[in-house]
N, C-alpha and C. Protein backbone atom coordinates (compact mmCIF):
# COMPACT_ATOMS: atom_id res chain seq x y z
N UNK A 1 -69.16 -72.73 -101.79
CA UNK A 1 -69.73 -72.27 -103.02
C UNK A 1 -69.13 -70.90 -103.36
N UNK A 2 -68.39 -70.89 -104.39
CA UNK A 2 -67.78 -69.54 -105.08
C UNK A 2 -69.09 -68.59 -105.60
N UNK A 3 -68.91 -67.17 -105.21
CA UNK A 3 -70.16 -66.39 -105.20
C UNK A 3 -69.83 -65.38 -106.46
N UNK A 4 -70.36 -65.43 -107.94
CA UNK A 4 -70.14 -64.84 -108.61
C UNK A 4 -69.91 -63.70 -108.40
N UNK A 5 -68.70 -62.45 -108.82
CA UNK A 5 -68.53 -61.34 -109.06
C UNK A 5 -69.79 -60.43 -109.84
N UNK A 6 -70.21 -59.21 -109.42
CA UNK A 6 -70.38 -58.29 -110.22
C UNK A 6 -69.71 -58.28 -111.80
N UNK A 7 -68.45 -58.57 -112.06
CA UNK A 7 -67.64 -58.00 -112.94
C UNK A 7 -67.78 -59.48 -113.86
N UNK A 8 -68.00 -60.48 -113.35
CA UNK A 8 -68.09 -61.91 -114.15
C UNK A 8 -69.58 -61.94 -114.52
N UNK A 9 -70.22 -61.06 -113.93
CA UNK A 9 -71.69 -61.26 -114.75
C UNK A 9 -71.78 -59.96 -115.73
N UNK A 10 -71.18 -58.64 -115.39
CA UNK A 10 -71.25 -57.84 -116.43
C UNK A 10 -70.22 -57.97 -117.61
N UNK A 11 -69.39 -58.59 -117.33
CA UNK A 11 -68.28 -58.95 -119.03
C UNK A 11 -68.65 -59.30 -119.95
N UNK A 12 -69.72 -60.45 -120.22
CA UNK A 12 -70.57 -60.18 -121.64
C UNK A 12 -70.71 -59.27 -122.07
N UNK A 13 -71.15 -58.52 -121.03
CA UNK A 13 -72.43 -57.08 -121.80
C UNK A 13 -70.84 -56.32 -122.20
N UNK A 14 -70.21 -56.10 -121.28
CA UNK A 14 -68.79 -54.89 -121.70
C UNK A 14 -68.38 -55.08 -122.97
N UNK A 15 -67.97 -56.93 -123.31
CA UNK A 15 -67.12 -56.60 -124.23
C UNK A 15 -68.40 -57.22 -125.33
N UNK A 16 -69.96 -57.23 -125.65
CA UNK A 16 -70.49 -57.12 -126.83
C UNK A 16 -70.41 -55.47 -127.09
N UNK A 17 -70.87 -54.80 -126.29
CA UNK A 17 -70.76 -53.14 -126.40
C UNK A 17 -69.16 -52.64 -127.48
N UNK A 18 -68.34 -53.43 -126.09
CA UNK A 18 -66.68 -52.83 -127.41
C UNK A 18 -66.62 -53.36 -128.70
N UNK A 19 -67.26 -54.94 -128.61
CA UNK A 19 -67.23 -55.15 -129.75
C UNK A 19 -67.93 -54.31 -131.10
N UNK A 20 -69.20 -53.74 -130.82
CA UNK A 20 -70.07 -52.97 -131.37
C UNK A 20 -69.67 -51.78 -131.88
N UNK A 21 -68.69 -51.69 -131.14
CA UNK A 21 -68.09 -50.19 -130.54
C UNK A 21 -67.13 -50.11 -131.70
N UNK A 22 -66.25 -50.88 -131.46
CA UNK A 22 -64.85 -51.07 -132.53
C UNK A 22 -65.04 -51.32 -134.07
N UNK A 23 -65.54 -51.97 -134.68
CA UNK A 23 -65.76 -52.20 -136.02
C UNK A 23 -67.21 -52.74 -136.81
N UNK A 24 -67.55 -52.43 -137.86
CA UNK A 24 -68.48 -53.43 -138.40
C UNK A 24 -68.30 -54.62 -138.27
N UNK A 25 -67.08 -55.37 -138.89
CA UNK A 25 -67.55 -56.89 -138.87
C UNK A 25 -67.44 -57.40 -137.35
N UNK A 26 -66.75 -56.65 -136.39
CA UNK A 26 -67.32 -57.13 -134.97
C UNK A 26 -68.51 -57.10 -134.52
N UNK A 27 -69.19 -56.04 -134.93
CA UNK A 27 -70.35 -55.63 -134.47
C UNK A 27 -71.07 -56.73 -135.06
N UNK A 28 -71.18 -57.30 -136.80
CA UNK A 28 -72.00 -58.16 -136.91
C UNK A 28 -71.80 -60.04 -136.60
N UNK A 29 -70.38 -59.61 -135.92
CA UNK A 29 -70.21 -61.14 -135.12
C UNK A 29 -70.73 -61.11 -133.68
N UNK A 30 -70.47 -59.94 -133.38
CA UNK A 30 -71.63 -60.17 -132.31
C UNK A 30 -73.45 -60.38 -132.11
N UNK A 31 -73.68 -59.63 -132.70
CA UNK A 31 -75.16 -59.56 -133.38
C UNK A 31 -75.28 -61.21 -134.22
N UNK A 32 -74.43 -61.49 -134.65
CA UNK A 32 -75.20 -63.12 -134.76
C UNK A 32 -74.68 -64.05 -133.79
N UNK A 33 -73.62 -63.72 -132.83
CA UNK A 33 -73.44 -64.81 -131.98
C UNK A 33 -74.82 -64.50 -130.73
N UNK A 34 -75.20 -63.26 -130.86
CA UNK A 34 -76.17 -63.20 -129.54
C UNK A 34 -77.80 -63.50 -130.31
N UNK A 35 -77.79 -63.71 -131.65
CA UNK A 35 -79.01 -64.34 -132.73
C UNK A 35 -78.78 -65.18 -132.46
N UNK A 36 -77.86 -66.19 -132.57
CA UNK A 36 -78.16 -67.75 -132.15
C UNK A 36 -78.26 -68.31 -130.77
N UNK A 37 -77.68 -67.20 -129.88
CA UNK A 37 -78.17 -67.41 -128.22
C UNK A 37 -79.30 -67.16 -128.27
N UNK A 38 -80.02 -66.57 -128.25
CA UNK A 38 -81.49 -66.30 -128.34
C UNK A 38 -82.32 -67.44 -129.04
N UNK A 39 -81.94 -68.10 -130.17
CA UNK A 39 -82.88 -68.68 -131.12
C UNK A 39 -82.31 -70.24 -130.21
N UNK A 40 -81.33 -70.31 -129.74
CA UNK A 40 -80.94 -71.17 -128.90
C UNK A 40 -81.84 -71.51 -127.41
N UNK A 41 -81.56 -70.46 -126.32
CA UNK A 41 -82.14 -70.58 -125.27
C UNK A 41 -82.95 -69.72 -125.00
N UNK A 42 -84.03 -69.29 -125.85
CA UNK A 42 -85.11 -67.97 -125.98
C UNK A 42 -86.15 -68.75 -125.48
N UNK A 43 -86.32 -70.03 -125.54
CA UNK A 43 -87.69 -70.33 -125.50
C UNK A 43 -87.61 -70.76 -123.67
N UNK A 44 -86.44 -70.62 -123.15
CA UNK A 44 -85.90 -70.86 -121.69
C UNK A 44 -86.41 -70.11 -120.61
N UNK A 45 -87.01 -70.35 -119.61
CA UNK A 45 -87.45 -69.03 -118.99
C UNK A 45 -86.71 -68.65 -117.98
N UNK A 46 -86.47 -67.67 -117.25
CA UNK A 46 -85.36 -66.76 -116.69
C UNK A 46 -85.01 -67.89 -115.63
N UNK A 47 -86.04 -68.32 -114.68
CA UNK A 47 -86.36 -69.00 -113.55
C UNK A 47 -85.06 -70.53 -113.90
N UNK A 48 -85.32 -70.82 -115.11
CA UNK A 48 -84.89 -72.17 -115.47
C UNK A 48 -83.04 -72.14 -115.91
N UNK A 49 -82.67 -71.25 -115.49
CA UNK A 49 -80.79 -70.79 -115.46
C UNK A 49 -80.54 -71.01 -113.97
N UNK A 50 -79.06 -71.68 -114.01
CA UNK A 50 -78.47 -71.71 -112.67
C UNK A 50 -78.02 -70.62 -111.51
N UNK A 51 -78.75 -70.83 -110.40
CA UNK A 51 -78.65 -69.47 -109.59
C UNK A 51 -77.76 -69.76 -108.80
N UNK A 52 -77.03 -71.04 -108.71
CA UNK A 52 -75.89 -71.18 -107.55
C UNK A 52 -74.72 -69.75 -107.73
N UNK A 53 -74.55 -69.43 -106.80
CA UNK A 53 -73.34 -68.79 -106.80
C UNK A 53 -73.50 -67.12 -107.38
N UNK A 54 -74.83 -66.80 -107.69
CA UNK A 54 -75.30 -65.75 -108.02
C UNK A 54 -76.39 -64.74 -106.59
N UNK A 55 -75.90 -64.00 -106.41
CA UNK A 55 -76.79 -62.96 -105.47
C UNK A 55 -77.89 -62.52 -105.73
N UNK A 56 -79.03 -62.64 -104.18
CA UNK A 56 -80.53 -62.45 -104.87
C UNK A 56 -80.26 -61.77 -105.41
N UNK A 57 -79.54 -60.31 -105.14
CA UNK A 57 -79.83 -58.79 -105.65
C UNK A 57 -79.69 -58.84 -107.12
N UNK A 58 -79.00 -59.89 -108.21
CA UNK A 58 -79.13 -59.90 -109.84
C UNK A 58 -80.65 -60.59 -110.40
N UNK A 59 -80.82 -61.14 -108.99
CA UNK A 59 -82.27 -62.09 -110.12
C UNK A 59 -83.36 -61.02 -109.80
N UNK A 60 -83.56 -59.85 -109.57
CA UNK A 60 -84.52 -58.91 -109.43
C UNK A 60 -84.04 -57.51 -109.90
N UNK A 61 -84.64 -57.18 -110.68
CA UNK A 61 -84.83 -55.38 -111.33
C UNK A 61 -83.53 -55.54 -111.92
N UNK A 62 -83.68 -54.32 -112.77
CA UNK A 62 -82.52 -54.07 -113.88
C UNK A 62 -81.48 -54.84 -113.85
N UNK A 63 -80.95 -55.83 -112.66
CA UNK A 63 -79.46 -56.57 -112.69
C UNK A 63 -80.01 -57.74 -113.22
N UNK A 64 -81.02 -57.84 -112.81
CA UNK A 64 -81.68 -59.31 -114.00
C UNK A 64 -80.99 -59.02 -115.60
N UNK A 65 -80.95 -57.97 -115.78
CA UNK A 65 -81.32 -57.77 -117.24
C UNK A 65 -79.58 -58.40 -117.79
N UNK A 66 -79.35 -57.64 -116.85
CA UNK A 66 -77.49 -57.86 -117.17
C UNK A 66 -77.01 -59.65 -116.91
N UNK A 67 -77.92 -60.00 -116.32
CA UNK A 67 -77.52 -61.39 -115.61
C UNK A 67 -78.19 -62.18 -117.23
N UNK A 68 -79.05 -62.11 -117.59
CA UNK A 68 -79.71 -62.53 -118.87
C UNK A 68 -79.21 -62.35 -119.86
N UNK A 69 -78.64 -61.39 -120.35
CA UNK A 69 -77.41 -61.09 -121.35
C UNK A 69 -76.58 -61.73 -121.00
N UNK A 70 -76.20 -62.44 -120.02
CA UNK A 70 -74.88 -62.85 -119.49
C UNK A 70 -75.20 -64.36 -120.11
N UNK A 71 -76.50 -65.01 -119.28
CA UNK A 71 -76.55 -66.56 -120.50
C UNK A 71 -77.06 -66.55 -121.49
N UNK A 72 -77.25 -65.40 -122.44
CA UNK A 72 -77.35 -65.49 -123.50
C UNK A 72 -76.03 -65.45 -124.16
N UNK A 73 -75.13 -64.92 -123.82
CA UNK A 73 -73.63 -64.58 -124.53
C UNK A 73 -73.06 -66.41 -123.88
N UNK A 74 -73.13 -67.20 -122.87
CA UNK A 74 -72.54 -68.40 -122.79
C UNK A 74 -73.54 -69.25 -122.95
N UNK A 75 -74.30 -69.38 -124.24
CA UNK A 75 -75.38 -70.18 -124.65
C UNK A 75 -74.60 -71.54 -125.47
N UNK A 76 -73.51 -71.71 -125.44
CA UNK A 76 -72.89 -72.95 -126.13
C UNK A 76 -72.55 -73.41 -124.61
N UNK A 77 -72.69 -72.92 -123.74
CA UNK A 77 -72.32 -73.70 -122.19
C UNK A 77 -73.37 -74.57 -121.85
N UNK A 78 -75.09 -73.45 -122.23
CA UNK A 78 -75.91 -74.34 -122.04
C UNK A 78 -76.58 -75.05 -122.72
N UNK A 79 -75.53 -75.15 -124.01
CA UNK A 79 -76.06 -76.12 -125.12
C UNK A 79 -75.27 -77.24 -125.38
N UNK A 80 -74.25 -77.55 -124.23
CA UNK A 80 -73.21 -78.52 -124.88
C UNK A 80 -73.75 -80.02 -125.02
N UNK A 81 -74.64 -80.21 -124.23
CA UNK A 81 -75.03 -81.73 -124.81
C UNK A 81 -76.05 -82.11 -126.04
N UNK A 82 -76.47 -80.62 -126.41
CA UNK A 82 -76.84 -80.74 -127.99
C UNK A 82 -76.11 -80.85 -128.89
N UNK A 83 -75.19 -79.81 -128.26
CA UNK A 83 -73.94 -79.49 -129.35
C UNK A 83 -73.33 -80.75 -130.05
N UNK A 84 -73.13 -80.93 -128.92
CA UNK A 84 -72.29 -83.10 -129.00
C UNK A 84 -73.29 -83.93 -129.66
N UNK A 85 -74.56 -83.89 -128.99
CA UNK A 85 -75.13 -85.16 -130.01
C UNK A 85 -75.63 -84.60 -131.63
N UNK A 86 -75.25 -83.56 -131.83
CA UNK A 86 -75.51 -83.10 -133.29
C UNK A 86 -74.01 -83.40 -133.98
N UNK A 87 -73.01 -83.22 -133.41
CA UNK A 87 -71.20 -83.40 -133.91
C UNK A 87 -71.55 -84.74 -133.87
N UNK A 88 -71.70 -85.26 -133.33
CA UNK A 88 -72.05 -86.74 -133.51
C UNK A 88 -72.66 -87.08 -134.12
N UNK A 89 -73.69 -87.25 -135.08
CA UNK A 89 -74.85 -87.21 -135.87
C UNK A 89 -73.43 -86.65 -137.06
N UNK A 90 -73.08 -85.63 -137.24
CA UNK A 90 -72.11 -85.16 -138.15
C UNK A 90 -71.24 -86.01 -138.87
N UNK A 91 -70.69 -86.22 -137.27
CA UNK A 91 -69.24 -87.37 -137.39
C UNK A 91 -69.75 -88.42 -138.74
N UNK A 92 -71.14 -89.16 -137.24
CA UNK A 92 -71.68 -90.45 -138.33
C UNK A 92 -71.70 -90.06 -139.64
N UNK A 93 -72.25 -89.33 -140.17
CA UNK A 93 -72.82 -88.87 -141.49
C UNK A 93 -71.66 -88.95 -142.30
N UNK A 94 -70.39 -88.58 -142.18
CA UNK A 94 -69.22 -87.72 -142.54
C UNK A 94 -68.23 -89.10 -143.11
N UNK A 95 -68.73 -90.32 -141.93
CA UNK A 95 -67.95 -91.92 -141.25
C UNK A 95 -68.50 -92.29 -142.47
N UNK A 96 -70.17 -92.53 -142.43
CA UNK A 96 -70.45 -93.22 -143.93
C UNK A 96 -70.54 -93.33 -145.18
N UNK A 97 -70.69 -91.76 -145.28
CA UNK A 97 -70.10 -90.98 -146.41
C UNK A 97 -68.27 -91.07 -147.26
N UNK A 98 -67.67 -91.30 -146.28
CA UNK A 98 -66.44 -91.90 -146.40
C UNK A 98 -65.84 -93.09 -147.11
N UNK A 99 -66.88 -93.96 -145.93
CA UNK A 99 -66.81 -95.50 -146.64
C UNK A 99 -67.31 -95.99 -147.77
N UNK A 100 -68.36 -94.88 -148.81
CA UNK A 100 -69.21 -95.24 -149.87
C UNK A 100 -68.24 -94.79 -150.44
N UNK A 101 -67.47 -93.62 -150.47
CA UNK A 101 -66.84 -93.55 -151.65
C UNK A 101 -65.26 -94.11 -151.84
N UNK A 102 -65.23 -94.59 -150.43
CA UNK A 102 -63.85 -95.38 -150.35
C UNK A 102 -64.31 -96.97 -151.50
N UNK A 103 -65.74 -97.58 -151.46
CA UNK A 103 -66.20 -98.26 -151.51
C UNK A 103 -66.10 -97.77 -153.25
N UNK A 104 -66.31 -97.13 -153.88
CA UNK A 104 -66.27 -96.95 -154.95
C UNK A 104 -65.05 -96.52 -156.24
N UNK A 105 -64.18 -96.41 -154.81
CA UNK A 105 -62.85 -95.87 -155.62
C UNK A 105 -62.08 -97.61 -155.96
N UNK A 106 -62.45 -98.91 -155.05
CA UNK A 106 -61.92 -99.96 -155.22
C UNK A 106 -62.61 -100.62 -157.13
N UNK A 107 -62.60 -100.01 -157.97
CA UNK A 107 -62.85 -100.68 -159.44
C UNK A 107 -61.77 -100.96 -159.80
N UNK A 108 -62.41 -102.16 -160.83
CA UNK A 108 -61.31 -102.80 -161.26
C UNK A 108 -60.30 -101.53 -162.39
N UNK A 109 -59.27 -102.37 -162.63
CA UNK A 109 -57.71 -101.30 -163.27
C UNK A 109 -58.52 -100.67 -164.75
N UNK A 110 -57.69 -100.16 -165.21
CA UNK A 110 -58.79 -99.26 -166.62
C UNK A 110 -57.73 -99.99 -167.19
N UNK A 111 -58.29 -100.11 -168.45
CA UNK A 111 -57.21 -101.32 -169.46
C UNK A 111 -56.59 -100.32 -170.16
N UNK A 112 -56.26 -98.93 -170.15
CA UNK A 112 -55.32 -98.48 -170.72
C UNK A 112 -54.53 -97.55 -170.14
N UNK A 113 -54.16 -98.21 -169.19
CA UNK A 113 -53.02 -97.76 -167.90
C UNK A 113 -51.80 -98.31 -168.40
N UNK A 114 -52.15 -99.62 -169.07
CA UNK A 114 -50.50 -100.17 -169.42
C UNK A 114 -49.59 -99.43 -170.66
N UNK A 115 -50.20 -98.38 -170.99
CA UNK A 115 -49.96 -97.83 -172.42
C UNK A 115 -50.48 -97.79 -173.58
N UNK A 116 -50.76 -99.31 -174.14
CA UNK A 116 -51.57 -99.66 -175.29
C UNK A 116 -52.14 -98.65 -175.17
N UNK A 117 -53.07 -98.37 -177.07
CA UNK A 117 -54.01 -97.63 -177.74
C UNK A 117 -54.90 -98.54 -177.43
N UNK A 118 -56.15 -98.44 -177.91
CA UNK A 118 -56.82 -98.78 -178.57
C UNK A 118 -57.50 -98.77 -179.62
């Protein structure tokens, strides 16, 4: 079992900070990518994240905090089988939507394609 780094659980937090740090529109891509982690896995409780490969010493006092920022910033990791059955749901939508109007473009010829007035 590979034993997470210090430095692989604090890199979220480093680079939302630079991001914050460096510009407005970074700052507000971060601030909504860590809004939809939250509105994502907020209702999750700390206990219910994977502890393999993580040291007691992060799941207690202040390194918790950093370890929690950490799956909040890879919240599409722990959302990928939503993710998929919603792209899917998409796809479908996108598939039948397709075929109606493929379905509608087959009318018959307009009778004044050949030139004639009328």
């Amino acid at each position: 079992m590979k034993i997470r780094s210090p430095l692989s659980i604090c890199l979220p937090l480093a680079i939302f900070i630079a991001a914050c740090v460096l510009s407005l529109p970074t700052l507000v891509i971060a601030v909504i990518w860590m809004t939809i982690g939250v509105m994502a896995l907020g209702h999750r409780s700390f206990e219910s994240f994977p502890t393999t490969g993580i040291r007691r010493e992060w799941l207690r006092g202040y390194r918790s905090a950093c370890l929690w920022f950490c799956h909040l910033a890879w919240w599409p990791w722990y959302m990928r089988s939503t993710i998929q059955d919603i792209g899917a749901q998409i796809g479908m939508s996108l598939h039948r939507t397709k075929k109606t109007q493929n379905k509608g473009l087959k009318s018959p010829v307009d009778r004044g394609s050949n030139g004639d007035r009328d």
